[in-house]
PDB file of N, CA and C in Angstrom:
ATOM      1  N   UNK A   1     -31.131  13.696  15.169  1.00  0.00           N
ATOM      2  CA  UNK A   1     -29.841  13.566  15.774  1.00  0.00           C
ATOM      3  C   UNK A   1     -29.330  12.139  15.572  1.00  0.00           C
ATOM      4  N   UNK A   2     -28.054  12.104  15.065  1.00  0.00           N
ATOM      5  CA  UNK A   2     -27.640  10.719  14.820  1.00  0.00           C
ATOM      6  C   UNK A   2     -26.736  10.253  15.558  1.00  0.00           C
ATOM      7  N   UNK A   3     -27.237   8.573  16.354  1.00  0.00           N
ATOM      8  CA  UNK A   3     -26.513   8.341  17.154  1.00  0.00           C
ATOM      9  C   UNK A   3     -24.885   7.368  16.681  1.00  0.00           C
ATOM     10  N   UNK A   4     -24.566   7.543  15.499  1.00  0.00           N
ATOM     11  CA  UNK A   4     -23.544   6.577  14.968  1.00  0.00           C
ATOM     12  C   UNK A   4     -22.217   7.470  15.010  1.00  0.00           C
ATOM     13  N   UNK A   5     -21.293   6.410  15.046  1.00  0.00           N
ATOM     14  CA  UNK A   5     -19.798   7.251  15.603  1.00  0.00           C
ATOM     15  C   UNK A   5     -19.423   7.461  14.184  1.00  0.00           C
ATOM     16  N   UNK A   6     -18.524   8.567  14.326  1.00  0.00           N
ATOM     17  CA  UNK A   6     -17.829   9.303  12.979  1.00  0.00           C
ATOM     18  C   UNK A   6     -16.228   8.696  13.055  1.00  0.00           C
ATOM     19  N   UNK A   7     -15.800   8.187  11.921  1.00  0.00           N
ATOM     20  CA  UNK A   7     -14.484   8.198  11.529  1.00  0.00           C
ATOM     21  C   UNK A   7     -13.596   9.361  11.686  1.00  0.00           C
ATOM     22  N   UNK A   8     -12.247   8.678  11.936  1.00  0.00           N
ATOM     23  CA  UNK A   8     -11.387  10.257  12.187  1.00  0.00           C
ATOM     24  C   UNK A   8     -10.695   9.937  10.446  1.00  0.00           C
ATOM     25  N   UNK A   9     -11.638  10.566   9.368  1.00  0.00           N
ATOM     26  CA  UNK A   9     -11.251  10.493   8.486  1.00  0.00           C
ATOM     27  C   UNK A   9      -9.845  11.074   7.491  1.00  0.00           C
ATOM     28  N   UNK A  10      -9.344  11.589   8.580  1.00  0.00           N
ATOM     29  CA  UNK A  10      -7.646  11.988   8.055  1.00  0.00           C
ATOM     30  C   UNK A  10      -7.080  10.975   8.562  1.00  0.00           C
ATOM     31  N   UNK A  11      -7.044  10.081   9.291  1.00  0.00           N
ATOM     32  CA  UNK A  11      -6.343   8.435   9.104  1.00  0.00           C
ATOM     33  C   UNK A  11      -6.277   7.761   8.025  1.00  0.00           C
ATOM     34  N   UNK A  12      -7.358   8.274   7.191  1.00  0.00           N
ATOM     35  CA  UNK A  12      -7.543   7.156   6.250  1.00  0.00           C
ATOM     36  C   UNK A  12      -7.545   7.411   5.002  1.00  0.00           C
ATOM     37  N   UNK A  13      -6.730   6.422   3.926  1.00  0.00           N
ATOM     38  CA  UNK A  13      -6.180   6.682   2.843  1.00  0.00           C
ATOM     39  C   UNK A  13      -6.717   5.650   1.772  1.00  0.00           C
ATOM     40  N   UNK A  14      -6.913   6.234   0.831  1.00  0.00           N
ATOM     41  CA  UNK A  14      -7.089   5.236  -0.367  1.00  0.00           C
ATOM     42  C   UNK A  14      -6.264   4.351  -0.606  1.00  0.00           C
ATOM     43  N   UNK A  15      -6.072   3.255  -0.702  1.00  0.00           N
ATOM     44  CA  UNK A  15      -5.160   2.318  -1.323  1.00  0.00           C
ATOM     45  C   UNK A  15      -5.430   2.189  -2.718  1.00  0.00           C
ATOM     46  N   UNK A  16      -3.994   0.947  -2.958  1.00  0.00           N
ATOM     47  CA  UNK A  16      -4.168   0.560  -4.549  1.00  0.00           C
ATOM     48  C   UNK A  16      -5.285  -0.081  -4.929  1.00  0.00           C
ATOM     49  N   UNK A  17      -6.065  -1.117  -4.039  1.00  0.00           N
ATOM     50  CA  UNK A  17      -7.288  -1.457  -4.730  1.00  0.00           C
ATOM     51  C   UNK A  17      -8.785  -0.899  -4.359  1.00  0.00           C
ATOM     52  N   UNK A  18      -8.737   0.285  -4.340  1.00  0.00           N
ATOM     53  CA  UNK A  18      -9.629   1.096  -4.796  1.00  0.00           C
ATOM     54  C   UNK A  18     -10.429   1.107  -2.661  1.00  0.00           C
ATOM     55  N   UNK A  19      -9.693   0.188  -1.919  1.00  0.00           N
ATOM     56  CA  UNK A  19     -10.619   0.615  -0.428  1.00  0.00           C
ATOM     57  C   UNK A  19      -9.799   1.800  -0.136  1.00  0.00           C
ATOM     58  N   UNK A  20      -9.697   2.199   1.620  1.00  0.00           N
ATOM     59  CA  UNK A  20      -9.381   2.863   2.294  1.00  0.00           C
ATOM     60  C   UNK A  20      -8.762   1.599   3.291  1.00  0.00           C
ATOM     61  N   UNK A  21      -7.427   2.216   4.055  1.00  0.00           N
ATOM     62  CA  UNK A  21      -6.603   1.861   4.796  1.00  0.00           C
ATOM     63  C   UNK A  21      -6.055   2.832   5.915  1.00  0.00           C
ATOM     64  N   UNK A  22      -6.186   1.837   7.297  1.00  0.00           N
ATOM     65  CA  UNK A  22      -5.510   3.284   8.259  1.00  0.00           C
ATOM     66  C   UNK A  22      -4.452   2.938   9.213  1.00  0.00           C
ATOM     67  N   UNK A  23      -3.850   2.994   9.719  1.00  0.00           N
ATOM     68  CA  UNK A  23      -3.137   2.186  11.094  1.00  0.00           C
ATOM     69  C   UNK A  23      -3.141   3.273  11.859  1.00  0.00           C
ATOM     70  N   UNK A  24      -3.915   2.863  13.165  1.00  0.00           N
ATOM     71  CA  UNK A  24      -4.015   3.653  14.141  1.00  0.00           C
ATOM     72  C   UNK A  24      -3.884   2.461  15.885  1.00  0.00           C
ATOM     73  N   UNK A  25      -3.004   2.878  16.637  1.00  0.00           N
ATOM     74  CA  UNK A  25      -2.700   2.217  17.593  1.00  0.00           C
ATOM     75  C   UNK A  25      -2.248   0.871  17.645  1.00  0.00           C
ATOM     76  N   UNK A  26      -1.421   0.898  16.476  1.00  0.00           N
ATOM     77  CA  UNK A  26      -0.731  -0.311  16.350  1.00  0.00           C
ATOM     78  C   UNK A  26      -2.003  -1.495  15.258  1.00  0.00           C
ATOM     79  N   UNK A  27      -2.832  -0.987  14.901  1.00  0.00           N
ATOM     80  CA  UNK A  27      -3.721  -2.204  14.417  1.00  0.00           C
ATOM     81  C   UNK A  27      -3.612  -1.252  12.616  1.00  0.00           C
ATOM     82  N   UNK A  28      -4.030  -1.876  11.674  1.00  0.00           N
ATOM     83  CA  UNK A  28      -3.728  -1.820  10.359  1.00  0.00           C
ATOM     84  C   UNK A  28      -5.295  -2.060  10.036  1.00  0.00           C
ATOM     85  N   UNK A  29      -5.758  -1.010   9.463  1.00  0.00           N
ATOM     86  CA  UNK A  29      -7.568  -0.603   9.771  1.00  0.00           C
ATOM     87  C   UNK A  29      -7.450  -1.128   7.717  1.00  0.00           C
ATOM     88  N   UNK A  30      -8.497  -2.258   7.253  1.00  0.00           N
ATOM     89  CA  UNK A  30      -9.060  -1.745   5.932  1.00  0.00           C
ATOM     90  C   UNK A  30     -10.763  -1.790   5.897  1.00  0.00           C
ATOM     91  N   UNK A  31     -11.197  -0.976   4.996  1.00  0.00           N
ATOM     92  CA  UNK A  31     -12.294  -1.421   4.948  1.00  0.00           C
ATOM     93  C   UNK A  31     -12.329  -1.075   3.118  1.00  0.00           C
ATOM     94  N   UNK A  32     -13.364  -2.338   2.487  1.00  0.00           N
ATOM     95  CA  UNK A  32     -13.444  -2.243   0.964  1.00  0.00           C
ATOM     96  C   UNK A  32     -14.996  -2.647   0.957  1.00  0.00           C
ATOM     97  N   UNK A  33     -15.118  -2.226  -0.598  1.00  0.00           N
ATOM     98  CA  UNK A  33     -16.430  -2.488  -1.233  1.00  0.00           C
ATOM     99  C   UNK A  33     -16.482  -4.020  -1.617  1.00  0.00           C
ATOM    100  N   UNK A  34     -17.583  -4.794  -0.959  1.00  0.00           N
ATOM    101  CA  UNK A  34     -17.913  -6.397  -1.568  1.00  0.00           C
ATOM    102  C   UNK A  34     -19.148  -6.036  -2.254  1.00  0.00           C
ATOM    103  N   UNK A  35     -19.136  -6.801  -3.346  1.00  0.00           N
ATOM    104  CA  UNK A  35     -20.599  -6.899  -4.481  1.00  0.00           C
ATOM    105  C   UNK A  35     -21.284  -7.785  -4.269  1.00  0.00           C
ATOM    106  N   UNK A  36     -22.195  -8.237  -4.340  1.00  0.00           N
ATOM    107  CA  UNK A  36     -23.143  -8.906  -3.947  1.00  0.00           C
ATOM    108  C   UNK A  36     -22.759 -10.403  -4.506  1.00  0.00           C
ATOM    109  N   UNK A  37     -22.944 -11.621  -3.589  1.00  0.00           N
ATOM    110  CA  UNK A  37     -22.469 -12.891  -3.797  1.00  0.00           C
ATOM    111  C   UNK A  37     -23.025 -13.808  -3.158  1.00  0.00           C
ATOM    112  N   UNK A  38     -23.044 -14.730  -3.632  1.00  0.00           N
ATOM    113  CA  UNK A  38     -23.536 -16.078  -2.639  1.00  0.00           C
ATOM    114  C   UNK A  38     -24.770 -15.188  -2.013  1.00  0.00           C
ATOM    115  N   UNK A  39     -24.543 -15.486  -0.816  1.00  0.00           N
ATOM    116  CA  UNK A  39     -26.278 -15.217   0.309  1.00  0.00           C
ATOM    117  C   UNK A  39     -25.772 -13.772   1.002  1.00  0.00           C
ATOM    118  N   UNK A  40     -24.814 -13.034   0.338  1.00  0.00           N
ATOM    119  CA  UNK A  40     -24.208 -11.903   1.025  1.00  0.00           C
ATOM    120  C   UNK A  40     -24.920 -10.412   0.259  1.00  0.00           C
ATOM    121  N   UNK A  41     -25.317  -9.553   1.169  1.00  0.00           N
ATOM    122  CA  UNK A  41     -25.431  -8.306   0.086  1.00  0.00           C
ATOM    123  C   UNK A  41     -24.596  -7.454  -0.493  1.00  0.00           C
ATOM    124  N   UNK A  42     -24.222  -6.394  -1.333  1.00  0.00           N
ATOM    125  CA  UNK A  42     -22.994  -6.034  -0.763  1.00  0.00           C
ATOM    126  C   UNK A  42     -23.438  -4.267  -0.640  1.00  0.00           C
ATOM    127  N   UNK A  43     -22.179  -3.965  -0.191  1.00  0.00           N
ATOM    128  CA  UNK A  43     -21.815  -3.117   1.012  1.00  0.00           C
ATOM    129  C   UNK A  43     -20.119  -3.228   0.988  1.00  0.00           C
ATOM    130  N   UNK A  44     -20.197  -2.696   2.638  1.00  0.00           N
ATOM    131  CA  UNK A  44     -19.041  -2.314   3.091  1.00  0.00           C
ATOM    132  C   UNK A  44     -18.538  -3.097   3.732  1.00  0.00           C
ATOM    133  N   UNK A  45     -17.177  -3.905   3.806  1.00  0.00           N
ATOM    134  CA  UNK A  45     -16.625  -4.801   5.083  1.00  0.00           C
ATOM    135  C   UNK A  45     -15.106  -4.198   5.601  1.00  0.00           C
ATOM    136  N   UNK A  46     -15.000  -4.031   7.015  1.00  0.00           N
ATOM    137  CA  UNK A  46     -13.979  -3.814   7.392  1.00  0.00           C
ATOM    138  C   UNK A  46     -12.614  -4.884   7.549  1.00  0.00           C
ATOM    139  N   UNK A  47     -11.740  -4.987   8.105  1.00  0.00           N
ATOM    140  CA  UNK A  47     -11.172  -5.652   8.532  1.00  0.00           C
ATOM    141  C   UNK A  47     -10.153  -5.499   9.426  1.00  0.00           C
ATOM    142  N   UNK A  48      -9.506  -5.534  10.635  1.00  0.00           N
ATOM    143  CA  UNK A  48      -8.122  -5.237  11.198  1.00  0.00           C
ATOM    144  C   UNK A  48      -6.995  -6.331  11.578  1.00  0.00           C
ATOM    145  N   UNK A  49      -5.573  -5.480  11.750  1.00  0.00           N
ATOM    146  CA  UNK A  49      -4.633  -6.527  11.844  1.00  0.00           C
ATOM    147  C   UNK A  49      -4.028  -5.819  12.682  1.00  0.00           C
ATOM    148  N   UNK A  50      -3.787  -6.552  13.970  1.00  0.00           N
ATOM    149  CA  UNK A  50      -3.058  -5.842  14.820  1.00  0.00           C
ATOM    150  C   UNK A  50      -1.097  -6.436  14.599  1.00  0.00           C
ATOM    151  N   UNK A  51      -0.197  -5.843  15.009  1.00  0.00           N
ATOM    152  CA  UNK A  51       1.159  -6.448  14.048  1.00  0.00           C
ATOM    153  C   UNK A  51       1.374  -7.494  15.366  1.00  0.00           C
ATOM    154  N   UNK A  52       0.879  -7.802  15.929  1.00  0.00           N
ATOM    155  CA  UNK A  52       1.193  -8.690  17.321  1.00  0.00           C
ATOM    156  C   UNK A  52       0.551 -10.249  16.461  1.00  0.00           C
ATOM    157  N   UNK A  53      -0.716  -9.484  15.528  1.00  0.00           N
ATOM    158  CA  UNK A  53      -0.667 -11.174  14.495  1.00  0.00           C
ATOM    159  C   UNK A  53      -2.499 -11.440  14.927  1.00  0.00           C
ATOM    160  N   UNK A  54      -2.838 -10.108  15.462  1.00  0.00           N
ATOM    161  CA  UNK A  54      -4.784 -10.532  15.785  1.00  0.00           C
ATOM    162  C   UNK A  54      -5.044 -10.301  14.764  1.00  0.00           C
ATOM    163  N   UNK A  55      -6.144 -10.508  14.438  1.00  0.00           N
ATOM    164  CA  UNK A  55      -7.260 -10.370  13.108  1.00  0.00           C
ATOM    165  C   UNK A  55      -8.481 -10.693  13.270  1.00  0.00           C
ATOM    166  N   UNK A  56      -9.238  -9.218  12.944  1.00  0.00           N
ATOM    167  CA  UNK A  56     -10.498  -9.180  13.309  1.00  0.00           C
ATOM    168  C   UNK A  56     -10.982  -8.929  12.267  1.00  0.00           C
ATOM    169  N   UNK A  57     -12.496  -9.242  11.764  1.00  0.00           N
ATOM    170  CA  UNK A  57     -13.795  -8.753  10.357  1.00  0.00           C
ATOM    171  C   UNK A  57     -15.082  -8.187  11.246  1.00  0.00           C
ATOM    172  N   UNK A  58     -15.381  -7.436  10.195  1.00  0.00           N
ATOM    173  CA  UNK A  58     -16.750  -7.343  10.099  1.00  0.00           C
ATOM    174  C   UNK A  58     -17.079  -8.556   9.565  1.00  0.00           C
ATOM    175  N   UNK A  59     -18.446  -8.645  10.891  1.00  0.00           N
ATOM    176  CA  UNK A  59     -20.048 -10.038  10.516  1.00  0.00           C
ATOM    177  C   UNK A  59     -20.588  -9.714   9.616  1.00  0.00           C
ATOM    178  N   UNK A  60     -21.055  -8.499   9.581  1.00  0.00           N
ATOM    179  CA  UNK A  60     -21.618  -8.058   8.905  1.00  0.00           C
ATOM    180  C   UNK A  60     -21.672  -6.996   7.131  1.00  0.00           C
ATOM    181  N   UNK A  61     -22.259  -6.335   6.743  1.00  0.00           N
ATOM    182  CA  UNK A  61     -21.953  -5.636   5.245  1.00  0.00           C
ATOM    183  C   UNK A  61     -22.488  -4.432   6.018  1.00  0.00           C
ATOM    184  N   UNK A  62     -21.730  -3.349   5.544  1.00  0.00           N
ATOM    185  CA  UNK A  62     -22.313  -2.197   5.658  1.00  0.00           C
ATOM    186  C   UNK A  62     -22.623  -1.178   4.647  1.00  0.00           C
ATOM    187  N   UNK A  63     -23.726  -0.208   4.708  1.00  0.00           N
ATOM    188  CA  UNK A  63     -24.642   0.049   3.743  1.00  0.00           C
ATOM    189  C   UNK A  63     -23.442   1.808   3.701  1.00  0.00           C
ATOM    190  N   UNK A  64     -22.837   2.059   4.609  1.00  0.00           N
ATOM    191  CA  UNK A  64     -22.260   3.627   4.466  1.00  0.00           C
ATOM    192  C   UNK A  64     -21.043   2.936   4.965  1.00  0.00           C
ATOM    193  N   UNK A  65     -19.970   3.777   3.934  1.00  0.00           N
ATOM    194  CA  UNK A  65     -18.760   3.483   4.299  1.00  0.00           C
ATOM    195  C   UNK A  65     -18.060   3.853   5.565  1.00  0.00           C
ATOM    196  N   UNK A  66     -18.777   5.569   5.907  1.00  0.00           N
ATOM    197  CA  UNK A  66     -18.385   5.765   7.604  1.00  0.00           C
ATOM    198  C   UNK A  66     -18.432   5.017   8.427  1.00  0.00           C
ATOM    199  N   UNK A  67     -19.845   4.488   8.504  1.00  0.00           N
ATOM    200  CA  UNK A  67     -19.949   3.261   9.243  1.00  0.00           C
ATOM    201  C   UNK A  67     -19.102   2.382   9.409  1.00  0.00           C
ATOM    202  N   UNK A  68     -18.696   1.828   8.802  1.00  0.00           N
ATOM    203  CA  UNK A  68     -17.504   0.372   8.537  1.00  0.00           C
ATOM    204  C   UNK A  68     -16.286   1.198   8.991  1.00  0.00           C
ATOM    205  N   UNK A  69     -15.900   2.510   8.508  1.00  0.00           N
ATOM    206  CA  UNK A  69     -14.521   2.598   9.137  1.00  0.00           C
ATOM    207  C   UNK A  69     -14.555   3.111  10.729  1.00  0.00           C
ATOM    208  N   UNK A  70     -15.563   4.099  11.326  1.00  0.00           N
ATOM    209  CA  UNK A  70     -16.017   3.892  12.548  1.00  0.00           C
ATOM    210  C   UNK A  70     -15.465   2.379  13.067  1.00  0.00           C
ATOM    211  N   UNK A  71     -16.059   1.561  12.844  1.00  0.00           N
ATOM    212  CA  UNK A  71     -16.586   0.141  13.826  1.00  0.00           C
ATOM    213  C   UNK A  71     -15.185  -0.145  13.491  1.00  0.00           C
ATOM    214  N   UNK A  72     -14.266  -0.176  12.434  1.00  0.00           N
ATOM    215  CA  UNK A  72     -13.254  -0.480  12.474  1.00  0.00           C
ATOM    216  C   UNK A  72     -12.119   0.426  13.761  1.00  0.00           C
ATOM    217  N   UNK A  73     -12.331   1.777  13.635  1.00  0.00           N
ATOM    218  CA  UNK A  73     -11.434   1.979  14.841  1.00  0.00           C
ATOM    219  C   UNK A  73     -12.055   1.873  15.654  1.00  0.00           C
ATOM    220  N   UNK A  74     -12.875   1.190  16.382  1.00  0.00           N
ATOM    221  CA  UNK A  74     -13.499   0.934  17.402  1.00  0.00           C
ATOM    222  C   UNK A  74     -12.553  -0.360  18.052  1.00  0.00           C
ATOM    223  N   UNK A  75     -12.228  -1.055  17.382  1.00  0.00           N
ATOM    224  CA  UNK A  75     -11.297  -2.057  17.664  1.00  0.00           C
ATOM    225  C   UNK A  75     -10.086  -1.806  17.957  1.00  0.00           C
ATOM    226  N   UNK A  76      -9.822  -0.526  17.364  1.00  0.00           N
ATOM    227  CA  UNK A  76      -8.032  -0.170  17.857  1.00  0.00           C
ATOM    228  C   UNK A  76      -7.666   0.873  18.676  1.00  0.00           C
ATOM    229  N   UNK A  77      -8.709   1.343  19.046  1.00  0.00           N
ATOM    230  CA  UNK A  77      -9.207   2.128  21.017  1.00  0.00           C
ATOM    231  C   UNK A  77      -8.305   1.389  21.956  1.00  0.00           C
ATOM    232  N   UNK A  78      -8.044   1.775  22.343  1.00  0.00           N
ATOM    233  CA  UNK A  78      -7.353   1.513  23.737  1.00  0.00           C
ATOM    234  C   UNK A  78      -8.360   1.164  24.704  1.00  0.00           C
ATOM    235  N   UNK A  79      -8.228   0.317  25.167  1.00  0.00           N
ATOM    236  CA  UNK A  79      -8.665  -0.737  26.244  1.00  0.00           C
ATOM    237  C   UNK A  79      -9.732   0.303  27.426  1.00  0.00           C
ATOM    238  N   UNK A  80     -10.750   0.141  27.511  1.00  0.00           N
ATOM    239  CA  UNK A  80     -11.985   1.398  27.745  1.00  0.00           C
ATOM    240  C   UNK A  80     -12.064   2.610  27.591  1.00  0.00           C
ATOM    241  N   UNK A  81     -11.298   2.838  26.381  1.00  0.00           N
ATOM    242  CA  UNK A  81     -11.941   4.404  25.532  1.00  0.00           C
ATOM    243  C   UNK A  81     -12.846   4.598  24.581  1.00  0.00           C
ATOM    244  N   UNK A  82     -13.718   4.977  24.632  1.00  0.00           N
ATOM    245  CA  UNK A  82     -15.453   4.695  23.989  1.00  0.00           C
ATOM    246  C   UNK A  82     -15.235   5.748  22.925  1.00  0.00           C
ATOM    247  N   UNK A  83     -15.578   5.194  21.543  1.00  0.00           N
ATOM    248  CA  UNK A  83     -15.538   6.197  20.696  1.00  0.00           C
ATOM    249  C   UNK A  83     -16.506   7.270  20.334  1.00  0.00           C
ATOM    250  N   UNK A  84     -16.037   8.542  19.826  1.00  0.00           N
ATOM    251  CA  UNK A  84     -17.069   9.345  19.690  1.00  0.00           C
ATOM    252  C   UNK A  84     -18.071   9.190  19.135  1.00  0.00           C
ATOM    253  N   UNK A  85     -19.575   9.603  19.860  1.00  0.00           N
ATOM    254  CA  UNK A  85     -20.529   9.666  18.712  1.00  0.00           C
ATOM    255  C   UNK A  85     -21.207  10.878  17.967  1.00  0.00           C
ATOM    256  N   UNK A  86     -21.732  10.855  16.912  1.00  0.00           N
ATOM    257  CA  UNK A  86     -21.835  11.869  15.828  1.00  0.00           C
ATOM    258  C   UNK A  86     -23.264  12.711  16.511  1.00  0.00           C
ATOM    259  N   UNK A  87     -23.382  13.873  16.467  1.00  0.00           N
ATOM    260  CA  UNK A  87     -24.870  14.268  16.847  1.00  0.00           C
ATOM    261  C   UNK A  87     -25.155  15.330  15.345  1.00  0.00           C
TER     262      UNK A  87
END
């Protein structure tokens, strides 16, 4: 049984450079593929922009792209709504 949250993957769209893009609750969701660099592995990194002018990253690289877009709408939840998790 897996405890990791699932993307609501009809938000999310391919863009022109080859990531996925979503805007959900006012925040502007990407997440893309980084290749391996400097002291970094690569993987998956998210990123969000809320239009009020916040901006948030992934710390980290992620190894599954669900993952990264998960944690990305995790950020654009409404203020104590816990996102689903996958079983």
């Amino acid at each position: 049984m897996s405890k990791l949250r699932h993307p609501t993957l009809s938000a999310w769209q391919r863009d022109e450079r080859g990531g996925y893009r979503a805007e959900i609750n006012g925040w502007e969701l990407r997440v893309k593929w980084q290749l391996a660099h400097d002291h970094e592995r690569r993987g998956f990194k998210w990123e969000a922009r809320q239009a009020g002018g916040a901006a948030l990253h992934a710390e980290d690289v992620y190894e599954e792209i669900e993952v990264a877009m998960s944690d990305a709408e995790a950020v654009a939840l409404p203020h104590g709504e816990v996102a689903p998790i996958a079983h």
